[in-house]
PDB file of N, CA and C in Angstrom:
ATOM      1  N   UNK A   1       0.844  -1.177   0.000  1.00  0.00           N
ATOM      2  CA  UNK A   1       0.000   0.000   0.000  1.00  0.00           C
ATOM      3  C   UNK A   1       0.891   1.243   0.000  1.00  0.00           C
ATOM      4  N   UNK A   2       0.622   2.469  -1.206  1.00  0.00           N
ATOM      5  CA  UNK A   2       1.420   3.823  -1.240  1.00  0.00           C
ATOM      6  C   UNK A   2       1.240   4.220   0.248  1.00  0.00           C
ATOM      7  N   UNK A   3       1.610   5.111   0.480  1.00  0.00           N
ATOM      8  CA  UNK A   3       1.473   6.055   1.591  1.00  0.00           C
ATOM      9  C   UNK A   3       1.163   7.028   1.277  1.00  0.00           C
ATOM     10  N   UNK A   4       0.297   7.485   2.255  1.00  0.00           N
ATOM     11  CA  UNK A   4      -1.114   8.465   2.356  1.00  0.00           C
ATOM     12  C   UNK A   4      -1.098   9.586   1.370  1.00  0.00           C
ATOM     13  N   UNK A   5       0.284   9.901   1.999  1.00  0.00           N
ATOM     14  CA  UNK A   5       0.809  11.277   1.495  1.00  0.00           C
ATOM     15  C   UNK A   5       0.780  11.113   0.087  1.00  0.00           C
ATOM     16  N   UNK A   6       1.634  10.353  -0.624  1.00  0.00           N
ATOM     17  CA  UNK A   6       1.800  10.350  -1.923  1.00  0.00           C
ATOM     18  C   UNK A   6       0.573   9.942  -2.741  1.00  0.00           C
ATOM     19  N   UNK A   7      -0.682   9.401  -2.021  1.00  0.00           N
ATOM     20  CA  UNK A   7      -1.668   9.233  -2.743  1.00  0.00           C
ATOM     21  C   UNK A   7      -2.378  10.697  -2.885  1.00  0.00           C
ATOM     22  N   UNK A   8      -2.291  11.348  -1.915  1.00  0.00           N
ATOM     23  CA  UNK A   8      -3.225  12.547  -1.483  1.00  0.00           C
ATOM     24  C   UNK A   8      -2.022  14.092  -2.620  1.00  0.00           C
ATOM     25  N   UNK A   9      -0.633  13.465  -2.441  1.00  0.00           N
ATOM     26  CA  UNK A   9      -0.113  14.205  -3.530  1.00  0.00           C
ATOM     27  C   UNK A   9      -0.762  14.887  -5.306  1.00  0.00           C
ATOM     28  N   UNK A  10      -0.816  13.061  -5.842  1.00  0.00           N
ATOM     29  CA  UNK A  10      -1.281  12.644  -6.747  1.00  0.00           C
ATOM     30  C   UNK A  10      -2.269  13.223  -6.859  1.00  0.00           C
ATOM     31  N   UNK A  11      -3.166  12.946  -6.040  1.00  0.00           N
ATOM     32  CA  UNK A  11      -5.076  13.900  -6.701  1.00  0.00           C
ATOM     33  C   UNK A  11      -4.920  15.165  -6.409  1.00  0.00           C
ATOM     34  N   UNK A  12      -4.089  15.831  -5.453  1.00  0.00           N
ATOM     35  CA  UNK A  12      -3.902  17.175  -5.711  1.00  0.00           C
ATOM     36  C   UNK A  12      -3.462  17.655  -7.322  1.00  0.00           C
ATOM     37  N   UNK A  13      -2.340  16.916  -8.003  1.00  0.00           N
ATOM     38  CA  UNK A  13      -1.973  16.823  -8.827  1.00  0.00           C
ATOM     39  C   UNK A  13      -2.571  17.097 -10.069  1.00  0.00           C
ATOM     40  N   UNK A  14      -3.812  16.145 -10.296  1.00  0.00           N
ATOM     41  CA  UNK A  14      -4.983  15.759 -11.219  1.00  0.00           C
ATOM     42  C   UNK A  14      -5.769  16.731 -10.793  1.00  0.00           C
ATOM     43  N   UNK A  15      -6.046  17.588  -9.903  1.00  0.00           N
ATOM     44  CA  UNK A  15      -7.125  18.276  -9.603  1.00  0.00           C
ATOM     45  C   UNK A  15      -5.989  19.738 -10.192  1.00  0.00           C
ATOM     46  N   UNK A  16      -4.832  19.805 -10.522  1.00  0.00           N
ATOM     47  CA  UNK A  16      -4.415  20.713 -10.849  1.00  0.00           C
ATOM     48  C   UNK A  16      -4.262  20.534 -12.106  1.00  0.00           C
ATOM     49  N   UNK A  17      -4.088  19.818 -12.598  1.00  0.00           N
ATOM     50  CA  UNK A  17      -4.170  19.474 -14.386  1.00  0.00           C
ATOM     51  C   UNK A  17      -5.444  19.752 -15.088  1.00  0.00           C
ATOM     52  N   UNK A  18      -6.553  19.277 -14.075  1.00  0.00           N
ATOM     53  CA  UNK A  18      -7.804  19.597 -14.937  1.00  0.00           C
ATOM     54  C   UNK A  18      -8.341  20.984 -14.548  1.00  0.00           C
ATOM     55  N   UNK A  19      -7.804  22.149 -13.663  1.00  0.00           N
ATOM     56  CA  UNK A  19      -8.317  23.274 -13.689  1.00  0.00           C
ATOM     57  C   UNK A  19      -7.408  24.197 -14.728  1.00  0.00           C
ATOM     58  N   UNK A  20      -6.203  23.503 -14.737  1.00  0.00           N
ATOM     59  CA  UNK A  20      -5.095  24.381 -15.730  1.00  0.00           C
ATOM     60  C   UNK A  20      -5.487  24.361 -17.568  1.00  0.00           C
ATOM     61  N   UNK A  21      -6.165  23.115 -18.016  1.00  0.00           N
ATOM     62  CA  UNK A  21      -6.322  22.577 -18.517  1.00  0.00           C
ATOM     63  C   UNK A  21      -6.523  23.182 -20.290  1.00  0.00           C
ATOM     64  N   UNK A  22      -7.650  23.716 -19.990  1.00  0.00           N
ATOM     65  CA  UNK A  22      -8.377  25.208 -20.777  1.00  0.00           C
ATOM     66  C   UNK A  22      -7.080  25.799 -20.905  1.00  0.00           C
ATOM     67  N   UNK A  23      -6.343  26.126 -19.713  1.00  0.00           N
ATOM     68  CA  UNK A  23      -5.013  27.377 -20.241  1.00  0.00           C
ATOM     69  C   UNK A  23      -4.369  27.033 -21.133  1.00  0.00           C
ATOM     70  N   UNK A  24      -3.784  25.459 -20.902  1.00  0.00           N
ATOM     71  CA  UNK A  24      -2.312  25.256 -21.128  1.00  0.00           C
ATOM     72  C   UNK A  24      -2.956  24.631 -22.750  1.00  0.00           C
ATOM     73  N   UNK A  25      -4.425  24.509 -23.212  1.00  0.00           N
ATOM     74  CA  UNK A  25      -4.831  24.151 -24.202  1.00  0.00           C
ATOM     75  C   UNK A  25      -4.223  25.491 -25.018  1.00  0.00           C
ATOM     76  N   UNK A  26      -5.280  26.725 -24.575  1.00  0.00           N
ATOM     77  CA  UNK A  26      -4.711  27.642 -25.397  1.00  0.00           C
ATOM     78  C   UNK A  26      -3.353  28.463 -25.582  1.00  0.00           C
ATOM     79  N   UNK A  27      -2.745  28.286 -24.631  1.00  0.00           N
ATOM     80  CA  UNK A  27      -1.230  29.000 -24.747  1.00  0.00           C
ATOM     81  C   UNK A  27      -0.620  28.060 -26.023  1.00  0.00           C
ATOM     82  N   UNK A  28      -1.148  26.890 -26.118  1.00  0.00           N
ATOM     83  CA  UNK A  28      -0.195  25.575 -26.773  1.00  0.00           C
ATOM     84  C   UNK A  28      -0.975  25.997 -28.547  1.00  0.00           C
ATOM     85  N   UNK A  29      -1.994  26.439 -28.207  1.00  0.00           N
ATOM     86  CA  UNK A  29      -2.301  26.764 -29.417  1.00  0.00           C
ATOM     87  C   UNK A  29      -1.882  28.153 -30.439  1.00  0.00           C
ATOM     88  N   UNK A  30      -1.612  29.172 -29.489  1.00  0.00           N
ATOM     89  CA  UNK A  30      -1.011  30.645 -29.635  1.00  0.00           C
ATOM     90  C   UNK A  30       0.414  30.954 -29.551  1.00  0.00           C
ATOM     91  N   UNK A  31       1.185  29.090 -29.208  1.00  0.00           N
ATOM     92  CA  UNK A  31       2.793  28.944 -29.298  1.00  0.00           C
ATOM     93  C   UNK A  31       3.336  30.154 -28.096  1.00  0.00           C
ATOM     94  N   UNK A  32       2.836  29.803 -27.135  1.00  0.00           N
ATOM     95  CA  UNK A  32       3.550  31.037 -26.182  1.00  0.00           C
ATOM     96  C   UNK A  32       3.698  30.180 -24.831  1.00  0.00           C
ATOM     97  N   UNK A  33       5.063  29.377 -25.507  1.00  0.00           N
ATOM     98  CA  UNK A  33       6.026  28.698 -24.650  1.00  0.00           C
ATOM     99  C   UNK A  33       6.973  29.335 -23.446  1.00  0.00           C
ATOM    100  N   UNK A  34       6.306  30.437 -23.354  1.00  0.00           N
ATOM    101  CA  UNK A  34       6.995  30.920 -22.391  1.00  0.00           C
ATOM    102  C   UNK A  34       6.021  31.351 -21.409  1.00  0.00           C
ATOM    103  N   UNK A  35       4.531  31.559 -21.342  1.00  0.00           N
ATOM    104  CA  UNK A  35       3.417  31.535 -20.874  1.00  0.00           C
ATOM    105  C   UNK A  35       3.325  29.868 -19.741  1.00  0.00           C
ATOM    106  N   UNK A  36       3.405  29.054 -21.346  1.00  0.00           N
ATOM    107  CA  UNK A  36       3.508  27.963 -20.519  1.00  0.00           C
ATOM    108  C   UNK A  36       4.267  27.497 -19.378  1.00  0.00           C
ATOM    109  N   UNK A  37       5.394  27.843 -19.732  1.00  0.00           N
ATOM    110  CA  UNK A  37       6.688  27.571 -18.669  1.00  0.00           C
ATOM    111  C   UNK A  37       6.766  28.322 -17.484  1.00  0.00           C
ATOM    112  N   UNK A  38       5.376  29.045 -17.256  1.00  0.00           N
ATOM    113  CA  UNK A  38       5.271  30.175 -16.383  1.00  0.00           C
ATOM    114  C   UNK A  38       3.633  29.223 -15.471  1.00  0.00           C
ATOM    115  N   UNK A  39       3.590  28.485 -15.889  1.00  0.00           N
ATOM    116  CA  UNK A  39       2.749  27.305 -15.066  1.00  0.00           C
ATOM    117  C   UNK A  39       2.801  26.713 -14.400  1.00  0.00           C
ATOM    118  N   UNK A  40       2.353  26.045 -13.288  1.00  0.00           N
ATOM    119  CA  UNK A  40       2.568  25.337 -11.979  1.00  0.00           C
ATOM    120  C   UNK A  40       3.546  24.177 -12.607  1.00  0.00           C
ATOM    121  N   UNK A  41       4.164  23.650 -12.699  1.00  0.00           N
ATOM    122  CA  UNK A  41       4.885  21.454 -12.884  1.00  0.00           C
ATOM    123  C   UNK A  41       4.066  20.955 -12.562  1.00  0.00           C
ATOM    124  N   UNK A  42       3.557  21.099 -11.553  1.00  0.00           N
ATOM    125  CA  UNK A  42       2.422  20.111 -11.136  1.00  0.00           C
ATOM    126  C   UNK A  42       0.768  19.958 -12.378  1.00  0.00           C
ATOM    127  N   UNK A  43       1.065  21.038 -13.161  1.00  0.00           N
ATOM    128  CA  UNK A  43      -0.452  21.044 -13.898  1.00  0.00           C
ATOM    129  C   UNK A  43      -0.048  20.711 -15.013  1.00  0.00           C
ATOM    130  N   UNK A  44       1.391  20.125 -15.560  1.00  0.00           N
ATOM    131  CA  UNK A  44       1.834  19.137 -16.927  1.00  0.00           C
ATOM    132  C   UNK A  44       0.840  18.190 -16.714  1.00  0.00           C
ATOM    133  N   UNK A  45       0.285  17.407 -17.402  1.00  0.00           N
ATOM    134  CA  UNK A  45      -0.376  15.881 -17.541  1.00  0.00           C
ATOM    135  C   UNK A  45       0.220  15.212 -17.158  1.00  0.00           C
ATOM    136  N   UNK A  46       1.824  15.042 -17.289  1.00  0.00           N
ATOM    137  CA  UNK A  46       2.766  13.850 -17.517  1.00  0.00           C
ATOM    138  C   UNK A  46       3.544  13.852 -16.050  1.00  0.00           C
ATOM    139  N   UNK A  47       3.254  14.722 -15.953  1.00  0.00           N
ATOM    140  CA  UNK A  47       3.433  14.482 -14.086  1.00  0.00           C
ATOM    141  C   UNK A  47       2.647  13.769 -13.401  1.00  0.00           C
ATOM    142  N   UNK A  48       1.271  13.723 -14.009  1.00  0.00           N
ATOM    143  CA  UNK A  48       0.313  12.594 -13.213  1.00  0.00           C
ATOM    144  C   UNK A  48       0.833  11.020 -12.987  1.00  0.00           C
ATOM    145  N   UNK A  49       0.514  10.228 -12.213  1.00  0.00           N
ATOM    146  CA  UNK A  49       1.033   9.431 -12.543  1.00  0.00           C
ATOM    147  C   UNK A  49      -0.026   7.990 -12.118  1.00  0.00           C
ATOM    148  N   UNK A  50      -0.280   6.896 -13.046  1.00  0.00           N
ATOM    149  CA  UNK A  50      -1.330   6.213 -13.505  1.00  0.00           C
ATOM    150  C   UNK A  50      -1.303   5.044 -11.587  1.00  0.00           C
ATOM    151  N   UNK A  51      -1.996   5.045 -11.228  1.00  0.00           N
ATOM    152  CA  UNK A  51      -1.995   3.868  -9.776  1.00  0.00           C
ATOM    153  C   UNK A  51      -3.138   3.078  -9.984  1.00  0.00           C
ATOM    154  N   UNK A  52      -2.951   1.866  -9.035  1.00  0.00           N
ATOM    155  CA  UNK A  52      -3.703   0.723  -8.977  1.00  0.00           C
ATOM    156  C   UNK A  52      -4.644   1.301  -8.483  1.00  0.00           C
ATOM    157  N   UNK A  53      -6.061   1.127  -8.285  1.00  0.00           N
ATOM    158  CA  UNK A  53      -7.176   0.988  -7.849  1.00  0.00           C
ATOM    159  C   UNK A  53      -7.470   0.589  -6.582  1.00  0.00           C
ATOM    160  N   UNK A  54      -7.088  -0.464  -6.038  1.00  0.00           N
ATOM    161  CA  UNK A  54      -6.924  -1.038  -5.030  1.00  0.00           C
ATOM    162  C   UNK A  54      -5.849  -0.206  -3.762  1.00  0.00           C
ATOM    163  N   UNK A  55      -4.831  -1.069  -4.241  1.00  0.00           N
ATOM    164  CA  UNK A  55      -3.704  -0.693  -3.173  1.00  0.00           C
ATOM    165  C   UNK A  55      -2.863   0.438  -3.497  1.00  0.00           C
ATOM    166  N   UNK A  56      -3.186   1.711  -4.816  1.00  0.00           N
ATOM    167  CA  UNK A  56      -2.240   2.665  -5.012  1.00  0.00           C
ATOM    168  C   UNK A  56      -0.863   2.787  -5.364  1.00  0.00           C
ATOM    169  N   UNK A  57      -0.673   1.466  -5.823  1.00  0.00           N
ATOM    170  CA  UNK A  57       0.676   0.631  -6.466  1.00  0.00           C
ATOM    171  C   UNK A  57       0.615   1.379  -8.009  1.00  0.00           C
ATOM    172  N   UNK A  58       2.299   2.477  -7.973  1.00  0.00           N
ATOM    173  CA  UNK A  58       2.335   2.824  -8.985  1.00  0.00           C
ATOM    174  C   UNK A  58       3.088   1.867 -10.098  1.00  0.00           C
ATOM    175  N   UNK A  59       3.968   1.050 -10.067  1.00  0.00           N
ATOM    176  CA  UNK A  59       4.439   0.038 -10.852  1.00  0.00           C
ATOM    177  C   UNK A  59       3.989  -0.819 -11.229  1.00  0.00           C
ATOM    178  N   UNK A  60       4.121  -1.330 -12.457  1.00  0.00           N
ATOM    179  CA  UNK A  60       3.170  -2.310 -12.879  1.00  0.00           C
ATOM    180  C   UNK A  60       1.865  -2.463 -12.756  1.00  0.00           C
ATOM    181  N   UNK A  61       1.271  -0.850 -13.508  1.00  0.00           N
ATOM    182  CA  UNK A  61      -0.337  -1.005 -13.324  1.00  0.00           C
ATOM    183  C   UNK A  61      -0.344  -0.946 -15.457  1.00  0.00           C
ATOM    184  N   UNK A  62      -1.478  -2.258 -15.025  1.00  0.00           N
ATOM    185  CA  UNK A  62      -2.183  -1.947 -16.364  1.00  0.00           C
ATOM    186  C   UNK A  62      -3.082  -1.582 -16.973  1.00  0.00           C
ATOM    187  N   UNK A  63      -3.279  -0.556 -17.571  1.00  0.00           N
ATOM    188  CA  UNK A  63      -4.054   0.153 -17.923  1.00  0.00           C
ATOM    189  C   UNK A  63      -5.761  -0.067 -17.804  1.00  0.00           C
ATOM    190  N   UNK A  64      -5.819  -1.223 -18.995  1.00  0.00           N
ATOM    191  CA  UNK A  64      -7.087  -1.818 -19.079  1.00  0.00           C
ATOM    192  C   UNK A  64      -8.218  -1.968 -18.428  1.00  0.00           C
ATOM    193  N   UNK A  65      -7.383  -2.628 -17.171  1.00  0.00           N
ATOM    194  CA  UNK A  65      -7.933  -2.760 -16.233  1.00  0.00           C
ATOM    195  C   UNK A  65      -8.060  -2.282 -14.565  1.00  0.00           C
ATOM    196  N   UNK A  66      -6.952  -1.118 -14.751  1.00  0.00           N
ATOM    197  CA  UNK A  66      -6.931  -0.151 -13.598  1.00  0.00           C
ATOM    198  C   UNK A  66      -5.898  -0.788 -12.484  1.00  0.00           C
ATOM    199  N   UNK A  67      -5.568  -1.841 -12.535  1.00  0.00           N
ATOM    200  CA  UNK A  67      -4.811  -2.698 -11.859  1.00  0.00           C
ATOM    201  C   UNK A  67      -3.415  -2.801 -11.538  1.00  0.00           C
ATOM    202  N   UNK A  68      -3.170  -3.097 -10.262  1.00  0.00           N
ATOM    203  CA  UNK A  68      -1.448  -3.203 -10.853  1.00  0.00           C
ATOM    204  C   UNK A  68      -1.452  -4.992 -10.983  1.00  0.00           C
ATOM    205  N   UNK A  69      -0.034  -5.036 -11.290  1.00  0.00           N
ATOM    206  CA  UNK A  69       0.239  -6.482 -11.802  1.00  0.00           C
ATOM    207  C   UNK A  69      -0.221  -7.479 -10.826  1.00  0.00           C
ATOM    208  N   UNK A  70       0.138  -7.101  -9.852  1.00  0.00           N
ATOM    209  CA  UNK A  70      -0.073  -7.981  -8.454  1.00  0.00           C
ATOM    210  C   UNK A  70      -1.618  -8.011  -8.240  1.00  0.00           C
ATOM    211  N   UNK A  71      -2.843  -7.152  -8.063  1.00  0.00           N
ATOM    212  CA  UNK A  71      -3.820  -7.436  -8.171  1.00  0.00           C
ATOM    213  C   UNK A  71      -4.478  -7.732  -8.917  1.00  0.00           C
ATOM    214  N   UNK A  72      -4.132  -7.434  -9.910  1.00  0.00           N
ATOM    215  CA  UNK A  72      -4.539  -8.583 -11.245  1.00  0.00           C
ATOM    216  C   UNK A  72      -4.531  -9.829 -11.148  1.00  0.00           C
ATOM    217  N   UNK A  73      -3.577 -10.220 -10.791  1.00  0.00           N
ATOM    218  CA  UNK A  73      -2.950 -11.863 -11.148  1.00  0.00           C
ATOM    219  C   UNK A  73      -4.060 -12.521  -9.644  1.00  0.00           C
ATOM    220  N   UNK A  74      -4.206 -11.753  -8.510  1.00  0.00           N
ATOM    221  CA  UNK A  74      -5.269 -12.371  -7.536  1.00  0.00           C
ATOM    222  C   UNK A  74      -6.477 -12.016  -7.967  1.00  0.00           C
ATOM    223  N   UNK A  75      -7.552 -11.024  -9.118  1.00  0.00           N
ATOM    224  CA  UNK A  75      -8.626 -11.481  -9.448  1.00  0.00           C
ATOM    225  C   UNK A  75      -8.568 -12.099 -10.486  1.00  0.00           C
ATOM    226  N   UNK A  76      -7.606 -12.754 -11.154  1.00  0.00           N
ATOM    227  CA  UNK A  76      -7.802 -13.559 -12.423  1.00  0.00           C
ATOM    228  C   UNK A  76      -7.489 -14.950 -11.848  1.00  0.00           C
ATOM    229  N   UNK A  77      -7.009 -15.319 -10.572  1.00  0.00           N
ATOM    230  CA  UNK A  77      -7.029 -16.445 -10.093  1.00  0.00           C
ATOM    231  C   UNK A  77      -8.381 -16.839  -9.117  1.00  0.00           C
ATOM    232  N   UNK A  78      -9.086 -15.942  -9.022  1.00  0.00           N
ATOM    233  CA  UNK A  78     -10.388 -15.999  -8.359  1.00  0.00           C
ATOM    234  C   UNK A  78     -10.917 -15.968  -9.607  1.00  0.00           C
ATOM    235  N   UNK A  79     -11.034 -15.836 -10.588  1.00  0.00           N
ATOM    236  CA  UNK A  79     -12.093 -15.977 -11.819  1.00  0.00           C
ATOM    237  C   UNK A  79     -13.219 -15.000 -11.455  1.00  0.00           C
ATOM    238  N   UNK A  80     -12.726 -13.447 -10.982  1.00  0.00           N
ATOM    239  CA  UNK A  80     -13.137 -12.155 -10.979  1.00  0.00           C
ATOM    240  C   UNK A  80     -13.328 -11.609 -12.490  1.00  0.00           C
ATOM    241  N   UNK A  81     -12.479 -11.654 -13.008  1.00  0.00           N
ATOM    242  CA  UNK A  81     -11.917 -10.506 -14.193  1.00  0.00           C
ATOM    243  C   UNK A  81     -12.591 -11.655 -15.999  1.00  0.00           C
ATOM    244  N   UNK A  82     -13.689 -11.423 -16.342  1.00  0.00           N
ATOM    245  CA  UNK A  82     -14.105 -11.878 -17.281  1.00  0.00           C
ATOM    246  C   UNK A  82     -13.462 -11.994 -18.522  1.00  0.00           C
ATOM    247  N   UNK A  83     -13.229 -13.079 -18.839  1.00  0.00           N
ATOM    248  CA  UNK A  83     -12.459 -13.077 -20.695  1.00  0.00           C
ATOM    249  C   UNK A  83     -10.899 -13.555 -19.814  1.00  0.00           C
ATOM    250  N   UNK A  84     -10.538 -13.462 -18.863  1.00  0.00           N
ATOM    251  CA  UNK A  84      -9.496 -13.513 -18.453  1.00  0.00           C
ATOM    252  C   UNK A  84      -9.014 -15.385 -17.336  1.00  0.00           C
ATOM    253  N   UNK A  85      -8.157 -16.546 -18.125  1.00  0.00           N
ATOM    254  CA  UNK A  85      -8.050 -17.257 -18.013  1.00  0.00           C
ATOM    255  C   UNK A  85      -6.123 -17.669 -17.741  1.00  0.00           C
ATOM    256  N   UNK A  86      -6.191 -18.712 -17.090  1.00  0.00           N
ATOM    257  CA  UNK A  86      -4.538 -18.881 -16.878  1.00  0.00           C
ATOM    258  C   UNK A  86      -4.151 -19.449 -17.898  1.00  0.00           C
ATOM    259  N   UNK A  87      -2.990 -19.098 -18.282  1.00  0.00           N
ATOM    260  CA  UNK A  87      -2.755 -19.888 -19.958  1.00  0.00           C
ATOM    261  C   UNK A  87      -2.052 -20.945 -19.522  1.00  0.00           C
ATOM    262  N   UNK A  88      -2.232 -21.977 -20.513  1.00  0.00           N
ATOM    263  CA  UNK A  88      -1.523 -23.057 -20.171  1.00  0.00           C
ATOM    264  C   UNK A  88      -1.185 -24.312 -21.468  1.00  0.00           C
ATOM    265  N   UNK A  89      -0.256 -24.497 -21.697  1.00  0.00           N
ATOM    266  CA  UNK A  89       0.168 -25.138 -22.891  1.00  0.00           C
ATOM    267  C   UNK A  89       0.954 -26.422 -23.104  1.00  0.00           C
TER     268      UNK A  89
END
């Protein structure tokens, strides 16, 4: 499990990306890269960063399914996660 802090970081984060959002649309459109660079870091997109659902595990989350690797692999062994089977050959 992340710690508190760094989860509570994160949605500060996202809650700053989507109010900046509108701006950094139009500065990007009027090429006034220096407007931009005059913007919080925190309200880039690419600073966000994608977590598990569950336990807030930023590594090895996959997309699809919101998951990181590790909770994945325990609802696909409970036969939670539909379409989703252990391969075996």
């Amino acid at each position: 499990m992340a710690k508190r802090s760094i989860v509570v970081r994160d949605l500060k984060r996202q809650r700053m990306i989507n109010s900046y959002r509108a701006k950094r649309n139009e500065l990007k459109a009027l090429g006034d890269y220096e407007g931009l660079a005059k913007l919080p870091r925190n309200s880039s997109p690419t600073r966000w960063k994608n977590r598990c659902i569950e336990t807030n595990r930023p590594r090895g989350y996959m997309r699809q399914f919101g998951l990181s690797r590790i909770s994945f692999r325990e609802h696909a062994s409970r036969g939670e996660i539909p379409g989703v089977t252990k391969s075996s050959w």
